[in-house]
N, C-alpha and C. Protein backbone atom coordinates (compact mmCIF):
# COMPACT_ATOMS: atom_id res chain seq x y z
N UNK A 1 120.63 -109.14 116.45
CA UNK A 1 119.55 -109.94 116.00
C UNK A 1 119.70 -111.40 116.42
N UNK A 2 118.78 -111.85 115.30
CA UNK A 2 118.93 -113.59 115.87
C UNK A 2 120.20 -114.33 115.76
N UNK A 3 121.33 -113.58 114.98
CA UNK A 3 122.26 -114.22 114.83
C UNK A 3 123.61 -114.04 116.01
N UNK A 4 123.55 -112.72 116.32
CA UNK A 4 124.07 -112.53 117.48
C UNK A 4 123.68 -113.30 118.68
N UNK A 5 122.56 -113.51 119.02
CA UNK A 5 121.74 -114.15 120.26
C UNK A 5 122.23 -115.52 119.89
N UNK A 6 122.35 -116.10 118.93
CA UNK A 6 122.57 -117.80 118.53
C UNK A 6 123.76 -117.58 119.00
N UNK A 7 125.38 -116.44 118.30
CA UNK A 7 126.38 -116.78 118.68
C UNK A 7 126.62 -116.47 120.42
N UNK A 8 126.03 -116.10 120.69
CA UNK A 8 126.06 -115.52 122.66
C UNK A 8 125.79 -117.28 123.28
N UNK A 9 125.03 -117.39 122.79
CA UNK A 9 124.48 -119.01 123.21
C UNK A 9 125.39 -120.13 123.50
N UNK A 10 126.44 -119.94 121.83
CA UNK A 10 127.32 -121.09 121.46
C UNK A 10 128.60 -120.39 122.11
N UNK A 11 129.17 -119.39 122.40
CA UNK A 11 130.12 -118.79 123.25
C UNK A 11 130.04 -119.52 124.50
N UNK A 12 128.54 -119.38 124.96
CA UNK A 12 128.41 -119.52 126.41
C UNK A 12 128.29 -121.12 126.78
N UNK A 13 127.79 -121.61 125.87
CA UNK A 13 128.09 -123.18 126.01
C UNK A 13 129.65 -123.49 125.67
N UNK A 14 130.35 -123.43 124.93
CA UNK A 14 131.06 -123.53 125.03
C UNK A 14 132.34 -123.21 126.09
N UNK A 15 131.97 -121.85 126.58
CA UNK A 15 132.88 -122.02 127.84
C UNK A 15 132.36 -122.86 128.76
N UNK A 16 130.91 -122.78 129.06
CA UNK A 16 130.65 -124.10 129.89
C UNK A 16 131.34 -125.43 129.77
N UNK A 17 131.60 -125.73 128.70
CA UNK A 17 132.00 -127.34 128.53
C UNK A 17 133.67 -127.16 128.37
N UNK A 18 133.91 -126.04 128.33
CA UNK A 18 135.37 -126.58 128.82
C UNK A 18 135.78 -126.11 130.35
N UNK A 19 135.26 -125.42 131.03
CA UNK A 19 135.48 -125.05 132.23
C UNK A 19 134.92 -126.39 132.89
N UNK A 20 133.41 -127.30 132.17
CA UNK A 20 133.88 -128.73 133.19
C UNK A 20 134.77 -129.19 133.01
N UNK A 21 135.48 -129.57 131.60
CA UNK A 21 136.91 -130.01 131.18
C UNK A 21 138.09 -129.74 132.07
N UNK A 22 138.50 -128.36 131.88
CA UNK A 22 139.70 -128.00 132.40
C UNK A 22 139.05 -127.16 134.58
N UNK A 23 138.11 -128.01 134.98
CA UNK A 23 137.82 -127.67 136.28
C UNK A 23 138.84 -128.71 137.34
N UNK A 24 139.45 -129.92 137.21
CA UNK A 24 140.58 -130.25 137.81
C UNK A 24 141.84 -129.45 137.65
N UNK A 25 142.14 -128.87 136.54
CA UNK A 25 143.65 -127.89 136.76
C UNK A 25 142.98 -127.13 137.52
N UNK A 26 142.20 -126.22 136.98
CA UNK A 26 141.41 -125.12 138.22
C UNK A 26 141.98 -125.26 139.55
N UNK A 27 141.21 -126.47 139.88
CA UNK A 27 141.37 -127.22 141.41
C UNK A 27 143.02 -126.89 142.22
N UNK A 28 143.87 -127.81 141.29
CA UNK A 28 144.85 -128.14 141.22
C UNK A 28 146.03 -126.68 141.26
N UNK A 29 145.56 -125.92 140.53
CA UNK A 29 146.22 -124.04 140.63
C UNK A 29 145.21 -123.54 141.87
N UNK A 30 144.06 -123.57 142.35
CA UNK A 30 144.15 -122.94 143.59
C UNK A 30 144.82 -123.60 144.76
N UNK A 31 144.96 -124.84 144.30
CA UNK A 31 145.09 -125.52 145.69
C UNK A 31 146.70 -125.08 146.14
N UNK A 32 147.39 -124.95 144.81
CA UNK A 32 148.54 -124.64 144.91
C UNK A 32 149.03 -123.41 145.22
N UNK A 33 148.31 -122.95 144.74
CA UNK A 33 148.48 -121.37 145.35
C UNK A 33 148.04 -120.86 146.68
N UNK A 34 147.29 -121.50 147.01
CA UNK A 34 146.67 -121.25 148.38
C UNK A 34 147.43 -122.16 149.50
N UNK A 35 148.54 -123.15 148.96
CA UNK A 35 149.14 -124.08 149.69
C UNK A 35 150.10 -123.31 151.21
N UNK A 36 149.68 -124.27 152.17
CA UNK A 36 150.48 -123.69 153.38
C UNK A 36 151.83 -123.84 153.55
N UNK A 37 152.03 -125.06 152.66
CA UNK A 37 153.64 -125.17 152.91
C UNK A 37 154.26 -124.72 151.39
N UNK A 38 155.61 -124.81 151.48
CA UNK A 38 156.36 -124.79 150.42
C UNK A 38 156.70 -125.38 149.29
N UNK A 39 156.28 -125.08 148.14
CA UNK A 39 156.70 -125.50 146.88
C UNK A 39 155.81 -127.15 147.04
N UNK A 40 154.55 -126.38 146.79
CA UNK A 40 153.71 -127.89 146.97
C UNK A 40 153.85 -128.66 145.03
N UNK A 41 153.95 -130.13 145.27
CA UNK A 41 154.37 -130.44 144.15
C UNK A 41 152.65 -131.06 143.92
N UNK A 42 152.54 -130.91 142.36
CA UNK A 42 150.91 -131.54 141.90
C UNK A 42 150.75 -132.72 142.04
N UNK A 43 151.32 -133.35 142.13
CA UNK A 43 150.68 -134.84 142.49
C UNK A 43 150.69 -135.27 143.68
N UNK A 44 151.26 -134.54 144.87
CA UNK A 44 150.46 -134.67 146.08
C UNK A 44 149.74 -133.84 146.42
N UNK A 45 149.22 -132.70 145.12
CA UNK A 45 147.78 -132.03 145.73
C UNK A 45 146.70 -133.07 145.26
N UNK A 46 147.16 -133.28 144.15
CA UNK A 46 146.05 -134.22 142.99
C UNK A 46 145.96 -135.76 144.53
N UNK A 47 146.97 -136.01 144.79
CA UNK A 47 146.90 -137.34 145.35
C UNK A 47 146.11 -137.50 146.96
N UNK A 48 146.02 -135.75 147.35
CA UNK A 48 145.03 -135.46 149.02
C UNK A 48 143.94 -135.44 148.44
N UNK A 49 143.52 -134.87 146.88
CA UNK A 49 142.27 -134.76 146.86
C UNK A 49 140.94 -135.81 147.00
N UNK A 50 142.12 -136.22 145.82
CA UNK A 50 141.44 -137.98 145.59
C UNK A 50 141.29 -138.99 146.48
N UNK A 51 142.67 -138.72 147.65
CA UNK A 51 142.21 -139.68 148.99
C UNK A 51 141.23 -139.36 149.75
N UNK A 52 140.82 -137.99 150.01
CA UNK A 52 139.70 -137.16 150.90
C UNK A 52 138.31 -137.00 150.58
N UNK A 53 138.39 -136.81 149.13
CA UNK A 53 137.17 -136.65 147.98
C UNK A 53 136.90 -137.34 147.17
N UNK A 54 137.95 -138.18 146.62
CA UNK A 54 137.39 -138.90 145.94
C UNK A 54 137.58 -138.14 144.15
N UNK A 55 137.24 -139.11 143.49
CA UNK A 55 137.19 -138.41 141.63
C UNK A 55 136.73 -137.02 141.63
N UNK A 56 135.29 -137.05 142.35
CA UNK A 56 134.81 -136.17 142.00
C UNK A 56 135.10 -135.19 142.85
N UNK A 57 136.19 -135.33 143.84
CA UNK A 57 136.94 -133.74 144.30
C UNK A 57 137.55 -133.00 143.40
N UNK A 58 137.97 -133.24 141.87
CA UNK A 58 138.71 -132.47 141.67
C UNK A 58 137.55 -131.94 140.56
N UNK A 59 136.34 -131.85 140.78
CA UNK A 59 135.49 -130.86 140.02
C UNK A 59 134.75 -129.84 141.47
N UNK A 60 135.84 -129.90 142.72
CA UNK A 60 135.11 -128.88 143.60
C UNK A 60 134.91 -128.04 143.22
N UNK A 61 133.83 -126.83 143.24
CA UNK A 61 133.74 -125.48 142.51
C UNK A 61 133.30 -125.48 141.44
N UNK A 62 133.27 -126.60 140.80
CA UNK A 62 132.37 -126.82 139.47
C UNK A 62 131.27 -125.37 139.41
N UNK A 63 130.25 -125.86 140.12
CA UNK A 63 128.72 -124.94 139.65
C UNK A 63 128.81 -123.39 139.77
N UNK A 64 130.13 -122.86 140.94
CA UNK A 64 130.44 -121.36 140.54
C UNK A 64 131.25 -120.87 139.47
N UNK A 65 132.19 -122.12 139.01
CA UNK A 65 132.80 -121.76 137.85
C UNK A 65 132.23 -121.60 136.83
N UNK A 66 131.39 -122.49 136.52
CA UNK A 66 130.07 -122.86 135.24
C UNK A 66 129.46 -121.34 135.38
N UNK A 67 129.04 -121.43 136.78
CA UNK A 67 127.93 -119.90 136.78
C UNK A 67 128.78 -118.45 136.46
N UNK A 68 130.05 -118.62 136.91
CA UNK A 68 130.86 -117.39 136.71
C UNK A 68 131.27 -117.25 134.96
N UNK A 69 131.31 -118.25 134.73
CA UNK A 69 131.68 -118.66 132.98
C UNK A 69 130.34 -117.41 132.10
N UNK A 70 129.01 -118.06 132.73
CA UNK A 70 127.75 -117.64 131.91
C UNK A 70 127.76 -116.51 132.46
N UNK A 71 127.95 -115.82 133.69
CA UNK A 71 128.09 -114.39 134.17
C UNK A 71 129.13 -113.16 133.13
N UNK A 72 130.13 -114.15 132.88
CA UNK A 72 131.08 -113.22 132.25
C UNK A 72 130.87 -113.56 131.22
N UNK A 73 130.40 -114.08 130.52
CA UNK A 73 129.94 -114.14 128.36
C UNK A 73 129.30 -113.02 128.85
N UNK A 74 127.82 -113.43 129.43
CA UNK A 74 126.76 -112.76 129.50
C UNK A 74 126.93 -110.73 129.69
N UNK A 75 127.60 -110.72 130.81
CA UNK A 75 127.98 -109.66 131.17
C UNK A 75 128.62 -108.98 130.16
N UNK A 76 129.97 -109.16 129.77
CA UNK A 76 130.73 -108.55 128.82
C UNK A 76 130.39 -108.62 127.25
N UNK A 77 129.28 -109.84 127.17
CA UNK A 77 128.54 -109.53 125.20
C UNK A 77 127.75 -108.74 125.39
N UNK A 78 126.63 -108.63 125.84
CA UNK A 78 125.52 -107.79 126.39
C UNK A 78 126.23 -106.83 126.26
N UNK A 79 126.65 -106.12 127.69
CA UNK A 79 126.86 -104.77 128.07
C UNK A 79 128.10 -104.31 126.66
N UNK A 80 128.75 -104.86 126.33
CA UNK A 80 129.95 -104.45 124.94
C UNK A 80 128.83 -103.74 124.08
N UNK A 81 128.20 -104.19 123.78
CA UNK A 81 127.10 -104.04 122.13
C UNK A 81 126.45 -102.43 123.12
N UNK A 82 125.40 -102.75 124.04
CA UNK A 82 124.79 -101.73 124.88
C UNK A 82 125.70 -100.02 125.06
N UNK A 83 126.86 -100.47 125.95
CA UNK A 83 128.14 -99.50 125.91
C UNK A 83 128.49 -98.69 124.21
N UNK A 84 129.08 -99.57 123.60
CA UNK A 84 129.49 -98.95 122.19
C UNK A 84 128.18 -98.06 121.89
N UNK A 85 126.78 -98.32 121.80
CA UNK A 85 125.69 -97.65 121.12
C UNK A 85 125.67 -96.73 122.02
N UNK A 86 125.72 -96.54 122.93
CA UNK A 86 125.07 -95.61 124.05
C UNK A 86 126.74 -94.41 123.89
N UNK A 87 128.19 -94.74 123.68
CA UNK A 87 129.26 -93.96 123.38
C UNK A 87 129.02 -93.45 122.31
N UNK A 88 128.81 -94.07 121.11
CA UNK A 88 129.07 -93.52 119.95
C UNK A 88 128.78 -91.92 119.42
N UNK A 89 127.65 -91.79 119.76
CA UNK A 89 127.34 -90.30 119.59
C UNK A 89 128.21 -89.23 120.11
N UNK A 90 129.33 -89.85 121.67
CA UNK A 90 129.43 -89.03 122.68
C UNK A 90 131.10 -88.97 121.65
N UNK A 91 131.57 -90.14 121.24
CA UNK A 91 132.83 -90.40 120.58
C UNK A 91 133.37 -90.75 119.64
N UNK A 92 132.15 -90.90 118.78
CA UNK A 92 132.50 -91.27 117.53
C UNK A 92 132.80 -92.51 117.30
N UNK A 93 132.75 -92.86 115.88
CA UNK A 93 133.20 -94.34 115.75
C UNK A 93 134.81 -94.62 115.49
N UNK A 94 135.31 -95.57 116.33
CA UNK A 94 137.13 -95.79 115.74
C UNK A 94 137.78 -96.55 117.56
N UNK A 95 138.57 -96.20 117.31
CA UNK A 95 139.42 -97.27 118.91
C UNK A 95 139.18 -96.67 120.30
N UNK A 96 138.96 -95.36 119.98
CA UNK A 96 137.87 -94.76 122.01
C UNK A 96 136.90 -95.27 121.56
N UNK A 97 136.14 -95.79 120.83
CA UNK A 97 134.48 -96.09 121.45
C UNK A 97 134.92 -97.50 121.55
N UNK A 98 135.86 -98.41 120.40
CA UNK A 98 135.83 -99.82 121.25
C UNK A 98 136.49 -99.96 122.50
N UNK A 99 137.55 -99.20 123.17
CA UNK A 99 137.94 -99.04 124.43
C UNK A 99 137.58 -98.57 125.24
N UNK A 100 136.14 -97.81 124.63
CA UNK A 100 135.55 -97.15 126.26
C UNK A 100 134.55 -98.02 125.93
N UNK A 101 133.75 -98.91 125.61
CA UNK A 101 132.49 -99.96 125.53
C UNK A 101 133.32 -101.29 126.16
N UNK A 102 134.70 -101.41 125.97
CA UNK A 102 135.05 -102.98 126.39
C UNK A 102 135.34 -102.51 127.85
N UNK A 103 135.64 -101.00 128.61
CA UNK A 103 135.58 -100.77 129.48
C UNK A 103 134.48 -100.95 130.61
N UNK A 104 133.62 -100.30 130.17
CA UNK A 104 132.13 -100.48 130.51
C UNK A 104 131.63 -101.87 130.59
N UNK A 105 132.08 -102.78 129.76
CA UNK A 105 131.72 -104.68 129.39
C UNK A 105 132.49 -105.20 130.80
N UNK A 106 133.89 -104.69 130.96
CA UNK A 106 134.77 -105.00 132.05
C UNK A 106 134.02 -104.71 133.15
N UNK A 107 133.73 -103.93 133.46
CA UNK A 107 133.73 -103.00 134.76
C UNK A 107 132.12 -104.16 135.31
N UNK A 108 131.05 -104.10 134.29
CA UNK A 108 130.26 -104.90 134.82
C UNK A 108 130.54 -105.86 134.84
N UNK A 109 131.47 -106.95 134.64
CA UNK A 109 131.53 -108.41 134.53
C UNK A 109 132.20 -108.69 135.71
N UNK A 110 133.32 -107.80 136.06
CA UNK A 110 133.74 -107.72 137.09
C UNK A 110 132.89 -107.63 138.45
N UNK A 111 131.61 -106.75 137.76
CA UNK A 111 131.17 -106.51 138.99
C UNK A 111 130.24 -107.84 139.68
N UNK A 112 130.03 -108.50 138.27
CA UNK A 112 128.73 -109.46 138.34
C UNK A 112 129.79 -111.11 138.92
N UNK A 113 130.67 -111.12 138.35
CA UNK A 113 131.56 -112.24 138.49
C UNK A 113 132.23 -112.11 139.66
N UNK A 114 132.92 -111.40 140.30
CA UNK A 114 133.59 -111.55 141.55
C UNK A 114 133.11 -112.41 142.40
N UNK A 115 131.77 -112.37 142.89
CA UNK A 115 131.19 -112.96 143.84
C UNK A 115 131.50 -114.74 143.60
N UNK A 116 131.06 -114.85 142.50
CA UNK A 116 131.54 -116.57 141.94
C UNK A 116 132.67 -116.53 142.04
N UNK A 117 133.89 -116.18 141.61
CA UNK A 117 135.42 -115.85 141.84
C UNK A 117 135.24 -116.54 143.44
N UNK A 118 134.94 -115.61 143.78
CA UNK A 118 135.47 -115.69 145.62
C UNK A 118 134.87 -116.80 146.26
N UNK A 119 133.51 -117.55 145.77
CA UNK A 119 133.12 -118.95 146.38
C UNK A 119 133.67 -119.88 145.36
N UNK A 120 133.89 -119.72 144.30
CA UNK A 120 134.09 -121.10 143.61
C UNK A 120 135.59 -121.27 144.35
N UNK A 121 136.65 -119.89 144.51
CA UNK A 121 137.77 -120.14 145.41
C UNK A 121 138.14 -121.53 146.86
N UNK A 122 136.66 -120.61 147.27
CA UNK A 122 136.66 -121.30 148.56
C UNK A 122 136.20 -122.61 148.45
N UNK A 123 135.49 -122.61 147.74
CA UNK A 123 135.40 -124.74 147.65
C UNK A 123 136.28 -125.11 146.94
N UNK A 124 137.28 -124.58 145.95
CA UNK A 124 138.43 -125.34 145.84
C UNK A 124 139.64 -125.54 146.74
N UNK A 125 139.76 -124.54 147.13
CA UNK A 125 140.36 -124.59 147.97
C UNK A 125 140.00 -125.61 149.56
N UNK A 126 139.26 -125.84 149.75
CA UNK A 126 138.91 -126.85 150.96
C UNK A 126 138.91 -128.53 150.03
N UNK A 127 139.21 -128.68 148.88
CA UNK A 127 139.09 -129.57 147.98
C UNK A 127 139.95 -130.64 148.44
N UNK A 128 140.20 -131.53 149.24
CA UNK A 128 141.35 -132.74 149.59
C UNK A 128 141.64 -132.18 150.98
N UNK A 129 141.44 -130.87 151.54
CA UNK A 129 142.32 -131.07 152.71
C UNK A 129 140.99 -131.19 153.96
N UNK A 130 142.13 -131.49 155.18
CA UNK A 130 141.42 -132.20 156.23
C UNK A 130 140.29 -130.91 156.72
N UNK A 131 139.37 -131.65 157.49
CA UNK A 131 138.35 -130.76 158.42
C UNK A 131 138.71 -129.59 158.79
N UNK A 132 140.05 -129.98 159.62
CA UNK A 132 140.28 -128.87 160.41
C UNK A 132 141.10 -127.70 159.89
N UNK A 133 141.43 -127.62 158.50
CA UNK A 133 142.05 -126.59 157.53
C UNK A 133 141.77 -126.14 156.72
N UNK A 134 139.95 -126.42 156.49
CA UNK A 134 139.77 -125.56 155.57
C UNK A 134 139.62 -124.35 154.88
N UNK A 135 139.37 -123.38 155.86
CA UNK A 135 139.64 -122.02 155.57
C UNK A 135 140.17 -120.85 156.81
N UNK A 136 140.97 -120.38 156.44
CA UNK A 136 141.67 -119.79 157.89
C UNK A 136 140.84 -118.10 157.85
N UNK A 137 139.37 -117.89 157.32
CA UNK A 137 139.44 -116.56 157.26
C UNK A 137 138.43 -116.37 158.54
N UNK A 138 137.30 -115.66 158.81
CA UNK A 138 136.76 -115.33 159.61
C UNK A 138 135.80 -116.97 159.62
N UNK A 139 135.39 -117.46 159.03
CA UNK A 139 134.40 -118.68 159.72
C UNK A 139 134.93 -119.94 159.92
N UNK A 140 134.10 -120.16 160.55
CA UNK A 140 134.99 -121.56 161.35
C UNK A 140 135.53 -122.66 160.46
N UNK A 141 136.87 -122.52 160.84
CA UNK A 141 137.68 -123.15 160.18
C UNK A 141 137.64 -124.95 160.33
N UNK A 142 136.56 -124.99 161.12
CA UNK A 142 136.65 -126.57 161.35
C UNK A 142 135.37 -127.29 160.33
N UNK A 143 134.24 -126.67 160.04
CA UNK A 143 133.03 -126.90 159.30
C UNK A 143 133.95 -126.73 158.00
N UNK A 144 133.66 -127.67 156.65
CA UNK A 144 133.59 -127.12 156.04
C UNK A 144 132.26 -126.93 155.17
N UNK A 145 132.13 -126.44 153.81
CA UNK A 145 131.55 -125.89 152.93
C UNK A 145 130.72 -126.99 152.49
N UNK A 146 129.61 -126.41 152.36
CA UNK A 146 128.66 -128.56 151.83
C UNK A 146 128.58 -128.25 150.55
N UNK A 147 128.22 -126.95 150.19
CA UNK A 147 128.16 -126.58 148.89
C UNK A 147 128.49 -125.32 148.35
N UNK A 148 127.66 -124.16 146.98
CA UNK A 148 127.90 -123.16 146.72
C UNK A 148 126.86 -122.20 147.98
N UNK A 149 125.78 -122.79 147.97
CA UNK A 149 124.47 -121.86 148.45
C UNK A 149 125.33 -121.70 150.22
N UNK A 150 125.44 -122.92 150.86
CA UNK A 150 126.06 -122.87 152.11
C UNK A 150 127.09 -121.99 152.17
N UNK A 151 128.26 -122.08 151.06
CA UNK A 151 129.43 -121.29 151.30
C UNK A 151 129.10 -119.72 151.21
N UNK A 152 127.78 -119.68 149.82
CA UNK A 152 127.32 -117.71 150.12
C UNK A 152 126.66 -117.50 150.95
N UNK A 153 125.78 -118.11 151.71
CA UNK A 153 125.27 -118.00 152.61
C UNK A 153 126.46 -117.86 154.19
N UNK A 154 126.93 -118.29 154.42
CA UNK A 154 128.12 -118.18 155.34
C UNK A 154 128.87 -117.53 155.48
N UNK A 155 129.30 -117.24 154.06
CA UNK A 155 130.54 -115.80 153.99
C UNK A 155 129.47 -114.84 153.93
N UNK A 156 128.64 -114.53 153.41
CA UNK A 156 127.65 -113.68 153.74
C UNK A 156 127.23 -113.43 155.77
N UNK A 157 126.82 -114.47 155.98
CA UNK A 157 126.13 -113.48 157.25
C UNK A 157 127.36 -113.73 158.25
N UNK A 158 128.72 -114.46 158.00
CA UNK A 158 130.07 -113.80 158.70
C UNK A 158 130.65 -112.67 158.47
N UNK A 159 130.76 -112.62 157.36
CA UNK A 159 131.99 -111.83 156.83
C UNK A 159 131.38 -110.81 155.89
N UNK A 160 130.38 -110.48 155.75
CA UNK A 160 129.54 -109.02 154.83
C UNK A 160 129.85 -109.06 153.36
N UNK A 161 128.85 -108.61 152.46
CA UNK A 161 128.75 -108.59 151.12
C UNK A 161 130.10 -108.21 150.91
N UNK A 162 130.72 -107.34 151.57
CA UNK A 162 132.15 -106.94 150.85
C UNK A 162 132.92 -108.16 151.06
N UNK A 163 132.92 -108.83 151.70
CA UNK A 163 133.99 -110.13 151.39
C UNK A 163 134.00 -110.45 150.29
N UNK A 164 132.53 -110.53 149.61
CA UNK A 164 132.51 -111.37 147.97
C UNK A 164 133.01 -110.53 147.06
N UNK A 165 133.81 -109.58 147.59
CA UNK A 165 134.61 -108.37 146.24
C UNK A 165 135.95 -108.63 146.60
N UNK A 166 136.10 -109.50 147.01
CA UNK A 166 137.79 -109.14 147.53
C UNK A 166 138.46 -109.23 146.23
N UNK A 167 139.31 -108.84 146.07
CA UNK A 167 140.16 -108.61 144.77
C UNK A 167 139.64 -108.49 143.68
N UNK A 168 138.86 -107.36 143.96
CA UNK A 168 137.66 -106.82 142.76
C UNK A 168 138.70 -105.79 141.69
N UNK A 169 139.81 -105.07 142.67
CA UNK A 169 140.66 -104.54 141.39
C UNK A 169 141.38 -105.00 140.64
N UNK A 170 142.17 -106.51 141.02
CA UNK A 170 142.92 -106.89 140.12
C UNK A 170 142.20 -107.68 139.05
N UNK A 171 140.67 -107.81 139.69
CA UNK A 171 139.98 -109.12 138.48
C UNK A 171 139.56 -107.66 137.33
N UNK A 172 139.28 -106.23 137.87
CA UNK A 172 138.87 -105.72 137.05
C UNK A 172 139.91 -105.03 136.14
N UNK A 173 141.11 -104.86 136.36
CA UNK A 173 142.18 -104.66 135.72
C UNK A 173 142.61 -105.69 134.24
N UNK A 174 142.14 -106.69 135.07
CA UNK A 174 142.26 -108.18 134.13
C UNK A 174 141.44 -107.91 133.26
N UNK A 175 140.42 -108.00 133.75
CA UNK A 175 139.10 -107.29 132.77
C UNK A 175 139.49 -106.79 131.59
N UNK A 176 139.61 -105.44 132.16
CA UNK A 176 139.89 -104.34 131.04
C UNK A 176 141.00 -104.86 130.50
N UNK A 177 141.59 -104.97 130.45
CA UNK A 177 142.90 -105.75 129.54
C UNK A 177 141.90 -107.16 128.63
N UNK A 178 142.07 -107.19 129.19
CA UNK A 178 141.01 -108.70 127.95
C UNK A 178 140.17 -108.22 127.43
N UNK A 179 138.90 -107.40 127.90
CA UNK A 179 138.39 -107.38 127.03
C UNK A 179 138.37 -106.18 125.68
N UNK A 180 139.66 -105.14 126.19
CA UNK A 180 139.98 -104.57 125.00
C UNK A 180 140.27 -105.16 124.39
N UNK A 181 141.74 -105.81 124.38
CA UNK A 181 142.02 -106.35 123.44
C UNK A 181 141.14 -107.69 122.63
N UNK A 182 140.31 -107.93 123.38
CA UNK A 182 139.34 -109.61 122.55
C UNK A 182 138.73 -108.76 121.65
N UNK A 183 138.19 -107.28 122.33
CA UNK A 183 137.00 -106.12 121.53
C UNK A 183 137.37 -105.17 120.69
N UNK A 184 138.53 -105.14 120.61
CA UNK A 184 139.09 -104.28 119.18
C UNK A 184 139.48 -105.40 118.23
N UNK A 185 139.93 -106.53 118.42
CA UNK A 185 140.07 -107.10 117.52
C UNK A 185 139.32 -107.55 117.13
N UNK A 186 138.45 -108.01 117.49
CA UNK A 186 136.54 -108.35 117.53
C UNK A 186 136.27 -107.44 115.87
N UNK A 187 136.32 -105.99 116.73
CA UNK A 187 136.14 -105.07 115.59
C UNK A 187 136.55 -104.74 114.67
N UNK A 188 137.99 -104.98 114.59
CA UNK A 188 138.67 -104.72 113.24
C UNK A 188 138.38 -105.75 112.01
N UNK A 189 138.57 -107.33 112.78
CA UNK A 189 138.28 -108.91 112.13
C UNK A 189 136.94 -108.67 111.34
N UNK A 190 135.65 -108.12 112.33
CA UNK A 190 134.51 -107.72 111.41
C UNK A 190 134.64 -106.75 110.61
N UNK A 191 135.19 -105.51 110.65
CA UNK A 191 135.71 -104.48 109.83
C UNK A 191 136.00 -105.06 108.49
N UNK A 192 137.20 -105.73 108.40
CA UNK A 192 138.03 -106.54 107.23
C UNK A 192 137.35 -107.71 106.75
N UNK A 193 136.03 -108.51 107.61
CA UNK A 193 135.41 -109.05 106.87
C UNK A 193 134.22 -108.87 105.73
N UNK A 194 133.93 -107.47 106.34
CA UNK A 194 132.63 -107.33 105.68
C UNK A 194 133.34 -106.13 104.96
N UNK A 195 134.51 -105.72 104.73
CA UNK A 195 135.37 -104.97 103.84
C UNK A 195 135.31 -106.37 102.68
N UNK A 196 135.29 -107.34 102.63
CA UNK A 196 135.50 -108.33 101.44
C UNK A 196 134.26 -108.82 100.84
């Protein structure tokens, strides 16, 4: 009802406003992880960004993170509630229907989120470093990225819709692990509340 739809709202704003918050560590963990040399230390990733980009390099990836944020509330509240009703008959009520509904919540969020995953990647990752290093995969590594629409548009008509799944099993593994466990406890917490 209306009260569910209000809390989906305030979930989803709220990850919005901290994913702008915490979108410089973001930055700062891909850059590091994606680093070419060895044992890159953070304050000379933090210190290329800011010389190359400026302040506002270290919110590169901002608008796919934001969008991947509202993809995955969206995806995994929705489809959770949808899943459980559509199991229940098949399994009854108790810990298979919340583990096969947070499955089902996973599996689409995964499916809907990857694509943001894999561009918000790529503009962080080109975040401080020079022209000519920004991405070593199939497109030219000397252009970089102006934005989100340019970067899907590009990995798109280089590199085919399947590029935007790349590591679609481990995000969906992740998945399912989170959102069982966020969704049984979800269920028990309401269980024991409205037990009082």
């Amino acid at each position: 009802g209306a009260l569910e739809r209000l809390t989906a709202c305030a979930v989803t704003a709220a990850g919005g406003i901290a994913i702008s918050v915490f979108n410089p560590a973001e930055v700062l963990k891909t850059q590091m992880q994606s680093a070419r040399m060895d044992d890159p230390r953070a304050l000379d990733v933090v210190r290329r960004v800011l010389r190359r980009d400026g302040f506002l390099g270290l919110w590169a990836g901002l608008g796919p993170n934001v969008a991947r944020t509202f993809l995955v509330n969206a995806a995994e509240l929705g489809t959770y509630d949808h899943a459980k009703d559509t199991l229940l008959p098949i399994v009854g009520e108790g810990l298979l229907l919340f583990v096969g509904a947070s499955t089902v919540a996973a599996f689409v969020s995964a499916c809907i989120s990857t694509p943001a995953d894999v561009i918000k990647t790529r503009l962080m990752q080109q975040a401080g470093d020079s022209a000519h290093s920004v991405y070593t995969g199939a497109l030219d590594a000397r252009t970089p990225f102006i934005g989100v629409f340019d970067a899907t548009q590009r990995t798109l008509q280089d590199e085919g819709l399947r590029t935007l799944y790349a590591g679609f099993t481990p995000i969906l593994c992740r998945k399912v692990l989170w959102c069982t466990v966020f969704f049984v406890i979800y269920e028990r917490l309401g269980s024991i509340l409205v037990a009082k």
